[in-house]
Structures are given as C-alpha cells and as structure tokens.
C-alpha atoms as a PDB file:
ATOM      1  CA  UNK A   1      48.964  20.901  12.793  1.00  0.00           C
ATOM      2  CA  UNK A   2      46.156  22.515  14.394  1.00  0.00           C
ATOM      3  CA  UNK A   3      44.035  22.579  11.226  1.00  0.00           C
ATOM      4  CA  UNK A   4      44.338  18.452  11.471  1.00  0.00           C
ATOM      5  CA  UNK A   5      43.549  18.123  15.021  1.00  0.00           C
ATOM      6  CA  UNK A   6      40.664  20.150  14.835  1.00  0.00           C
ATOM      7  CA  UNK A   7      39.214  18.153  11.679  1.00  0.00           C
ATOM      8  CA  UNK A   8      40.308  14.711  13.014  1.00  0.00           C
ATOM      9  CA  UNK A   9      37.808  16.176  16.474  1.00  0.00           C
ATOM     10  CA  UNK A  10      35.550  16.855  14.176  1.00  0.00           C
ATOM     11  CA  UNK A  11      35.267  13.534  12.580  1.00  0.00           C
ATOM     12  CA  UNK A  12      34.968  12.106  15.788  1.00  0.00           C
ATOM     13  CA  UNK A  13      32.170  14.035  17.133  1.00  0.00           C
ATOM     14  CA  UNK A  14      30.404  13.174  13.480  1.00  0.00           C
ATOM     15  CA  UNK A  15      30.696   9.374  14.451  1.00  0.00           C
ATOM     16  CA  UNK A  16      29.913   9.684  17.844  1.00  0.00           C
ATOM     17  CA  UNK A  17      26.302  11.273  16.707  1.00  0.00           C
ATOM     18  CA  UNK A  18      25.750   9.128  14.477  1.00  0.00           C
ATOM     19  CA  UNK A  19      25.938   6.380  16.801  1.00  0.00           C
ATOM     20  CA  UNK A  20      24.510   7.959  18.930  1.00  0.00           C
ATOM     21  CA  UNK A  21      21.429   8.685  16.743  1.00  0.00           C
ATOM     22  CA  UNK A  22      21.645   4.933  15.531  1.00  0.00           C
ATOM     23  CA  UNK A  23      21.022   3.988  18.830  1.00  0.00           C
ATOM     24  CA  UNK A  24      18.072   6.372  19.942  1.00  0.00           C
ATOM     25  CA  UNK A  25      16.431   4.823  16.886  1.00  0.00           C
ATOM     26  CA  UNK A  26      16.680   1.307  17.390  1.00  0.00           C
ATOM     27  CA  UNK A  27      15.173   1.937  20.787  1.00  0.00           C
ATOM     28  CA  UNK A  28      12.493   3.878  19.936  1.00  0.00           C
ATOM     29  CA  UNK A  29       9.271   1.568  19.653  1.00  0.00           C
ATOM     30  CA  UNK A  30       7.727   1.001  16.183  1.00  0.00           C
ATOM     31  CA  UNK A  31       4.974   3.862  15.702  1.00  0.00           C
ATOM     32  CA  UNK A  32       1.369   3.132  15.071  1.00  0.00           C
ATOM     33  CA  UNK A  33       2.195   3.640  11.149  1.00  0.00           C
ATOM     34  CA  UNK A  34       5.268   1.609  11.416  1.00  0.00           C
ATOM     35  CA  UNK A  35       3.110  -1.871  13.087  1.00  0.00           C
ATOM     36  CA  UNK A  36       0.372  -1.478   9.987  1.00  0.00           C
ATOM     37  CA  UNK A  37       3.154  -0.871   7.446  1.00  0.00           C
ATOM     38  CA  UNK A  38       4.789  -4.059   8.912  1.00  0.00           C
ATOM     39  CA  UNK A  39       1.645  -5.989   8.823  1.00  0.00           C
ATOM     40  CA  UNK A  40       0.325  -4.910   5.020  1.00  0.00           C
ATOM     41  CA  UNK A  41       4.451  -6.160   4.379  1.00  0.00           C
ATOM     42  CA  UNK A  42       3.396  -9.838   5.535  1.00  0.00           C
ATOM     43  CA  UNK A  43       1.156  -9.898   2.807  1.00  0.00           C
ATOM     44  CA  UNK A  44       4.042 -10.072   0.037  1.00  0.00           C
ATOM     45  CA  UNK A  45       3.722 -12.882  -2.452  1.00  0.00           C
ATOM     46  CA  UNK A  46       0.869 -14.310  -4.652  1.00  0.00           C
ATOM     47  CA  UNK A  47      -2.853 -14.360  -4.418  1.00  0.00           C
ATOM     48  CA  UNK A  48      -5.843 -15.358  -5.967  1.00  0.00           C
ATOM     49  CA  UNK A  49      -9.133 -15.186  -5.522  1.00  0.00           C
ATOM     50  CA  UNK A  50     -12.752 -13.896  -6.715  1.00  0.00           C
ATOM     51  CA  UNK A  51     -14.088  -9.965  -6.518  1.00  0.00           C
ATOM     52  CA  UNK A  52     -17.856  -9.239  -6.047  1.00  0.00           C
ATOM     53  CA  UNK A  53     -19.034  -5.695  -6.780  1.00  0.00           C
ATOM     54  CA  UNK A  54     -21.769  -4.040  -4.622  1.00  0.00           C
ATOM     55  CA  UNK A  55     -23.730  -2.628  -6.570  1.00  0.00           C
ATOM     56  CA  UNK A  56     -23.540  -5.569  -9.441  1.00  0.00           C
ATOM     57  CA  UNK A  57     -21.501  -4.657 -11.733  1.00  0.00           C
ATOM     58  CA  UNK A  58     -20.581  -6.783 -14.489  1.00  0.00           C
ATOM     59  CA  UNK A  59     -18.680  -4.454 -16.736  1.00  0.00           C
ATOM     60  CA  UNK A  60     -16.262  -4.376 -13.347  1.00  0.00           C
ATOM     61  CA  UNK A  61     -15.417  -7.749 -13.704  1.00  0.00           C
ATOM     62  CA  UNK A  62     -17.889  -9.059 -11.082  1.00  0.00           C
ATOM     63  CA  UNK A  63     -16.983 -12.799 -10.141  1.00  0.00           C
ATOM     64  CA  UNK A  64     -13.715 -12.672 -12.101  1.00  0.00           C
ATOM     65  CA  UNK A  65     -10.842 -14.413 -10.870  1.00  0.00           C
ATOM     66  CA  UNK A  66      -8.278 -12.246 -10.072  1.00  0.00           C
ATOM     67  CA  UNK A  67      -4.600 -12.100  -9.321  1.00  0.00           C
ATOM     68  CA  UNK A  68      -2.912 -10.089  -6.655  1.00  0.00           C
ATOM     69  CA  UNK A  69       0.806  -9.758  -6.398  1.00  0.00           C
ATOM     70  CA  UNK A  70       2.582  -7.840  -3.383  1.00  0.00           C
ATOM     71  CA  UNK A  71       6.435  -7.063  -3.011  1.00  0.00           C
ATOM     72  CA  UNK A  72       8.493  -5.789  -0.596  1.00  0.00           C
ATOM     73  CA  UNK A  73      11.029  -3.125  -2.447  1.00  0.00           C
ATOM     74  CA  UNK A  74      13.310  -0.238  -1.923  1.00  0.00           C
ATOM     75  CA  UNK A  75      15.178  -1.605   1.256  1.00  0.00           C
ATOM     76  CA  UNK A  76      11.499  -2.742   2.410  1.00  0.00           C
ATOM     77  CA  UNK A  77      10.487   1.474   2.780  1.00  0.00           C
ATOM     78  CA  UNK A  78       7.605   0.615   0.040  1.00  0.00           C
ATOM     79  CA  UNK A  79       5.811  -2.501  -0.815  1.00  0.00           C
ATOM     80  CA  UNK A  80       4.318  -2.321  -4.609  1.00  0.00           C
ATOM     81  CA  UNK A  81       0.499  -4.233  -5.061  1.00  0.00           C
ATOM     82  CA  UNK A  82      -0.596  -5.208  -8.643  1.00  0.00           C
ATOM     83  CA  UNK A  83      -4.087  -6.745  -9.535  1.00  0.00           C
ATOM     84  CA  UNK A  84      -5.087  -7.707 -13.166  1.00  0.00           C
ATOM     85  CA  UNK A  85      -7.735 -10.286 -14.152  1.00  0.00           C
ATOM     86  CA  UNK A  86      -6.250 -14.132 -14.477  1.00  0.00           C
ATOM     87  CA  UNK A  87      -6.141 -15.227 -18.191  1.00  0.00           C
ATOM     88  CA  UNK A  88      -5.201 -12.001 -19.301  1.00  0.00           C
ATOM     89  CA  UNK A  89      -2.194 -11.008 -21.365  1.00  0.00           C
ATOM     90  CA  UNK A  90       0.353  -9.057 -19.466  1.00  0.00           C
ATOM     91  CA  UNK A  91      -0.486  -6.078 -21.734  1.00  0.00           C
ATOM     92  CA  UNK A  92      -1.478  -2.774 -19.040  1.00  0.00           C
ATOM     93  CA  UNK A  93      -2.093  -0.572 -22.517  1.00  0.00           C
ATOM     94  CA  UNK A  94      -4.568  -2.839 -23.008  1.00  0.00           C
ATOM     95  CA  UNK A  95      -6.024  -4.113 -19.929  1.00  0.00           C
ATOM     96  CA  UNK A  96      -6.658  -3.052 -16.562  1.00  0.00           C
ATOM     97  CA  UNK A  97      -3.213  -3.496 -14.267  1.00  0.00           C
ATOM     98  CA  UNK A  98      -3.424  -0.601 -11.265  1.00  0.00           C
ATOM     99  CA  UNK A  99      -0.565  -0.550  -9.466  1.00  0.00           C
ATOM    100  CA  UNK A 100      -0.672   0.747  -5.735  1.00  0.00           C
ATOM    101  CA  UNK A 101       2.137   1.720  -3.472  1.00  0.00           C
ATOM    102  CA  UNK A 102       2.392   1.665   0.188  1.00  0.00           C
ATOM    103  CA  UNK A 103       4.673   3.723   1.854  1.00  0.00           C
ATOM    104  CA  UNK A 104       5.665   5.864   5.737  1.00  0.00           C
ATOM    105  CA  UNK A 105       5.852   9.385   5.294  1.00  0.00           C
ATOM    106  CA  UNK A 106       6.976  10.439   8.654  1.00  0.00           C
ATOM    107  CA  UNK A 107       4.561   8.907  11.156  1.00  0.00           C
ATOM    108  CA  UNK A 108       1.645   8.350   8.819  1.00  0.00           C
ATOM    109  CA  UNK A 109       1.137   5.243   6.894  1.00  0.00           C
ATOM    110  CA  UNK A 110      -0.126   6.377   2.873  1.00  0.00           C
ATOM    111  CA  UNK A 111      -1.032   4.607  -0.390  1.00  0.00           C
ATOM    112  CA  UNK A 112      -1.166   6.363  -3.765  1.00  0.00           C
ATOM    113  CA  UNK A 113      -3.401   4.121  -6.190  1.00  0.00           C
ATOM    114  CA  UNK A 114      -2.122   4.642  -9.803  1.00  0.00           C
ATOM    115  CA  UNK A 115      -5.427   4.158 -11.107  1.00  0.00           C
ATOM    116  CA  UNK A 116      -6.609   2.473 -14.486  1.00  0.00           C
ATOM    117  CA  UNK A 117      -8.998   5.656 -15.161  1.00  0.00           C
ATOM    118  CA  UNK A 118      -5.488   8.001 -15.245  1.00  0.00           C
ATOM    119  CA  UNK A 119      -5.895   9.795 -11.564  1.00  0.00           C
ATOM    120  CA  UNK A 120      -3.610   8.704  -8.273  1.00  0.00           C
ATOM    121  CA  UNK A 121      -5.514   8.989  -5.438  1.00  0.00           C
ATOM    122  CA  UNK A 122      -3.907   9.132  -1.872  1.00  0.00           C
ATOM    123  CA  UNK A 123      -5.082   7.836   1.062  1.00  0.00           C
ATOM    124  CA  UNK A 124      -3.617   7.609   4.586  1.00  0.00           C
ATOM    125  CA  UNK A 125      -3.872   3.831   6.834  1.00  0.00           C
ATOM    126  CA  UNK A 126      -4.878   2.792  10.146  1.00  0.00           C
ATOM    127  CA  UNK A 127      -4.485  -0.525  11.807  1.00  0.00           C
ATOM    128  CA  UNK A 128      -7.805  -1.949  13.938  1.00  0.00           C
ATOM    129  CA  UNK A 129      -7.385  -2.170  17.427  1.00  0.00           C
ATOM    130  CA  UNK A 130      -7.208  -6.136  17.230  1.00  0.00           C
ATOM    131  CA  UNK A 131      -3.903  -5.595  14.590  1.00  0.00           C
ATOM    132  CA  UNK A 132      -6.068  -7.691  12.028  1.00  0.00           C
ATOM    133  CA  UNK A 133      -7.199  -4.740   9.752  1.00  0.00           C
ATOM    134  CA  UNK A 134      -5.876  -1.945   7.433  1.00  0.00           C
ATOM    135  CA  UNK A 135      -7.999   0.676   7.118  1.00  0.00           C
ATOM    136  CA  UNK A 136      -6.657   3.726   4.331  1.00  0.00           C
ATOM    137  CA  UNK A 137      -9.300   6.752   3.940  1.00  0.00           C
ATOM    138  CA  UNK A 138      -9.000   9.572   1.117  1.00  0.00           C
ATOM    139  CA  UNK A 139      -6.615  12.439   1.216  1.00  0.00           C
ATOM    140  CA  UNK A 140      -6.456  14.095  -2.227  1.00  0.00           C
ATOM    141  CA  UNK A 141      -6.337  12.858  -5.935  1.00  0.00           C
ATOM    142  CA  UNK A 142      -3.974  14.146  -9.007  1.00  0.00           C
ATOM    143  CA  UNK A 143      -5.585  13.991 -12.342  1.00  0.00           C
ATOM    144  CA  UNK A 144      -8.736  14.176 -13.170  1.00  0.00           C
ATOM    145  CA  UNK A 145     -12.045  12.409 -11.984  1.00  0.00           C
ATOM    146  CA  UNK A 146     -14.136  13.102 -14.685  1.00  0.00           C
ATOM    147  CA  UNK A 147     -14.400   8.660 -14.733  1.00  0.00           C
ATOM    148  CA  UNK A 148     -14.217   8.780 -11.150  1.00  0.00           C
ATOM    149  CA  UNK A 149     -11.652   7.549  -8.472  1.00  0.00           C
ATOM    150  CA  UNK A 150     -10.498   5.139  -5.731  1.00  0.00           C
ATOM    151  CA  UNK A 151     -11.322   6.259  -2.479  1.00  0.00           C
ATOM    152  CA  UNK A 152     -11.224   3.857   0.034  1.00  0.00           C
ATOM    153  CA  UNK A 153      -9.567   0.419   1.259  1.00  0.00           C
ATOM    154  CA  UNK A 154      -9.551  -1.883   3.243  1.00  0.00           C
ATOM    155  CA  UNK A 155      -7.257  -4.899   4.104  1.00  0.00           C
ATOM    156  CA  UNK A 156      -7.721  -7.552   6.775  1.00  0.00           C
ATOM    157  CA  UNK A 157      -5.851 -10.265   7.463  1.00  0.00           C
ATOM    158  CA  UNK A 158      -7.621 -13.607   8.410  1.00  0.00           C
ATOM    159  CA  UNK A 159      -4.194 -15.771   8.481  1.00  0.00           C
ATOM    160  CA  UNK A 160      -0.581 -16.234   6.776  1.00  0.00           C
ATOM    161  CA  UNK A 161      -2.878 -17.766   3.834  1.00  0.00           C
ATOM    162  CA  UNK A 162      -5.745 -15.781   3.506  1.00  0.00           C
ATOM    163  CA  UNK A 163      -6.612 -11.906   3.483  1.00  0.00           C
ATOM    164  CA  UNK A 164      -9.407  -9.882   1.845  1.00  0.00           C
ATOM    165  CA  UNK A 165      -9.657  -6.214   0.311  1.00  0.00           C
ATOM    166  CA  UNK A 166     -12.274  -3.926  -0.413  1.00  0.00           C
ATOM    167  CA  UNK A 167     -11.760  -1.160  -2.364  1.00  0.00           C
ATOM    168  CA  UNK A 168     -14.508   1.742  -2.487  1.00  0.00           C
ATOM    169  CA  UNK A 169     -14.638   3.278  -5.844  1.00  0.00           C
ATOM    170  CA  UNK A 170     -16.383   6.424  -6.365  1.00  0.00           C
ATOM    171  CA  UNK A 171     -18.147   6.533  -9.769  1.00  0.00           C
ATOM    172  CA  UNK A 172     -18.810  10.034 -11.361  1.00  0.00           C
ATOM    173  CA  UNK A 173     -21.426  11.948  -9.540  1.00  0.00           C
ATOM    174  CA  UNK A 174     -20.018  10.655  -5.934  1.00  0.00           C
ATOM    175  CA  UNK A 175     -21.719   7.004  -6.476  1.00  0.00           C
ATOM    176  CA  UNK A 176     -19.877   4.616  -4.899  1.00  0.00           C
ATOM    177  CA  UNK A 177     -18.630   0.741  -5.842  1.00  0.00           C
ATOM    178  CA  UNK A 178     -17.886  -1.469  -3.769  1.00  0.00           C
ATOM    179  CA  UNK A 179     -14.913  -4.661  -4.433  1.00  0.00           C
ATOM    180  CA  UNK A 180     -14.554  -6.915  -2.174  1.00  0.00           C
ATOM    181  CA  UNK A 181     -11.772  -9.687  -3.032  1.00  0.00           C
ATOM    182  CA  UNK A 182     -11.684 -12.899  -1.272  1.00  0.00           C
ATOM    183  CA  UNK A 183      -7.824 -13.915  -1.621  1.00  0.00           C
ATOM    184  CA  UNK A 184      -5.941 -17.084  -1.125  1.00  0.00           C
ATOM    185  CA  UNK A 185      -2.059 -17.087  -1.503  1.00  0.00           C
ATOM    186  CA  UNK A 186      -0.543 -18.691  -4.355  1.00  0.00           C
ATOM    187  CA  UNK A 187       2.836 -18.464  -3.288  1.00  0.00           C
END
C-alpha cells in the first residue's frame, strides 16, 4: 500500500513540473533567434525571380530565372529552401538543386547549405535591427572545398510578396561570388 501511494505522489509531482515548466515557457519572450527564425518562416511558399552574379558569371547561371521553394516542416522546428533553375527537369543528379535548412539550436539561429559542389557549410543568423533582414555568417564546412563553398547569406524581406537573397560564394583560392536573387512569390 505504501509502494502505491508513494508512486501515485510521484506521478503527481511529474505532472505538476511539467506544467509547471509548460508554463515558464510560454511566458518566456521569443529570443533574438526565435523572432528571425519566425520571420525567415513567413517566407514559406513559391518564388520566382532573376539572379545576377557579381563578378559576371555566366557559367553561374547569370540572369537565369530561378525558382525558390520554402516549407515549414518538422512541427515548424526547421523550414527546408530549394532553388533550381526554371525549365529544368526535376533531375538533382543532373542539375543543380541545393537544398538549405534552417533551424534553432538552443538560442542561435543556423543554416547548413547542402551544397551542389558536395560540402555543407554552416552558418549562424542575425535579424537587422529594423526586423527586415537575415543576416547568416560562416561557422565551419564538412566536406571538402577543393570547388569552393557557400559562405554567406543574406535575406531581406521587402513585403508578404517580395524578398531578395544574396548568397556569397567563395570560389577556390578565397575569391568570392556574389548572387543576388530578386524574388516574387508565386504562391
């Protein structure tokens, strides 16, 4: 009898905590991390719009049309971000379709780029004072660089229709590229 008192106490303390805990949470305010994941989320849908490379680069798809699809997944705790060129089969063994997920690890807002040149480069967000901008800077890469790597980006949002990124790509021998991708939402 005392064995089943003694659990059934337990129990209750366990649900008391976690209540308790429940409600420290919800009234904790959203971190810094937590506001710019919440804004990059508002982005989910469809876009499409033109990249220009900086410098020129045509092989880069300079002036292409491209597509940009962002999803909310995972109980909204990651949102995926897929780019490929429009017109082009949905084939990523055969052309370029990096995928890039955006996630909170504790109170730090990160990105890992699964890159089309084989490496996963990580890099950790801001938001801009005036809650427009998304700002991620380089942490550390797996697999190799030897055709370089994604090391910066940038995503500002102009309005519920509209938002740009730039993406800083650093070409072998620490040269950089520049994409900058004018985007209009589709859906």
């Amino acid at each position: 009898m005392k064995s089943v008192r003694f659990m059934l106490s337990v129990v209750v303390l366990m649900s008391l905590s976690s209540v308790a805990f429940a409600q420290a949470d919800a009234q904790k305010p959203p971190s810094d991390a937590q506001k710019a994941f919440d804004k990059l989320k508002t982005l989910a849908g469809s876009w499409e719009g033109h990249v220009t490379t900086l410098p020129p680069q045509p092989e880069m798809g300079d002036g292409t049309l491209m597509q940009v699809s962002l999803r909310v997944t995972s109980r909204g705790n990651a949102l995926v971000h897929e780019m490929k060129q429009v017109g082009t089969p949905d084939d990523p063994t055969r052309y370029d379709h990096p995928v890039t997920m955006f996630y909170l690890d504790s109170d730090r807002l990160l990105l890992t780029h699964y890159c089309d040149a084989g490496n996963r480069p990580r890099m950790a967000g801001k938001m801009s004072p005036d809650g427009k901008t998304v700002e991620f800077d380089f942490l550390d890469v797996a697999g190799g660089t030897q055709y370089g790597h994604m090391h910066h980006a940038v995503f500002t949002v102009i309005d519920a229709n509209h938002h740009t990124e730039d993406w800083t790509y650093m070409m072998p021998g620490d040269k950089p590229v520049h994409a900058h991708f004018d985007l209009t939402r589709t859906k």
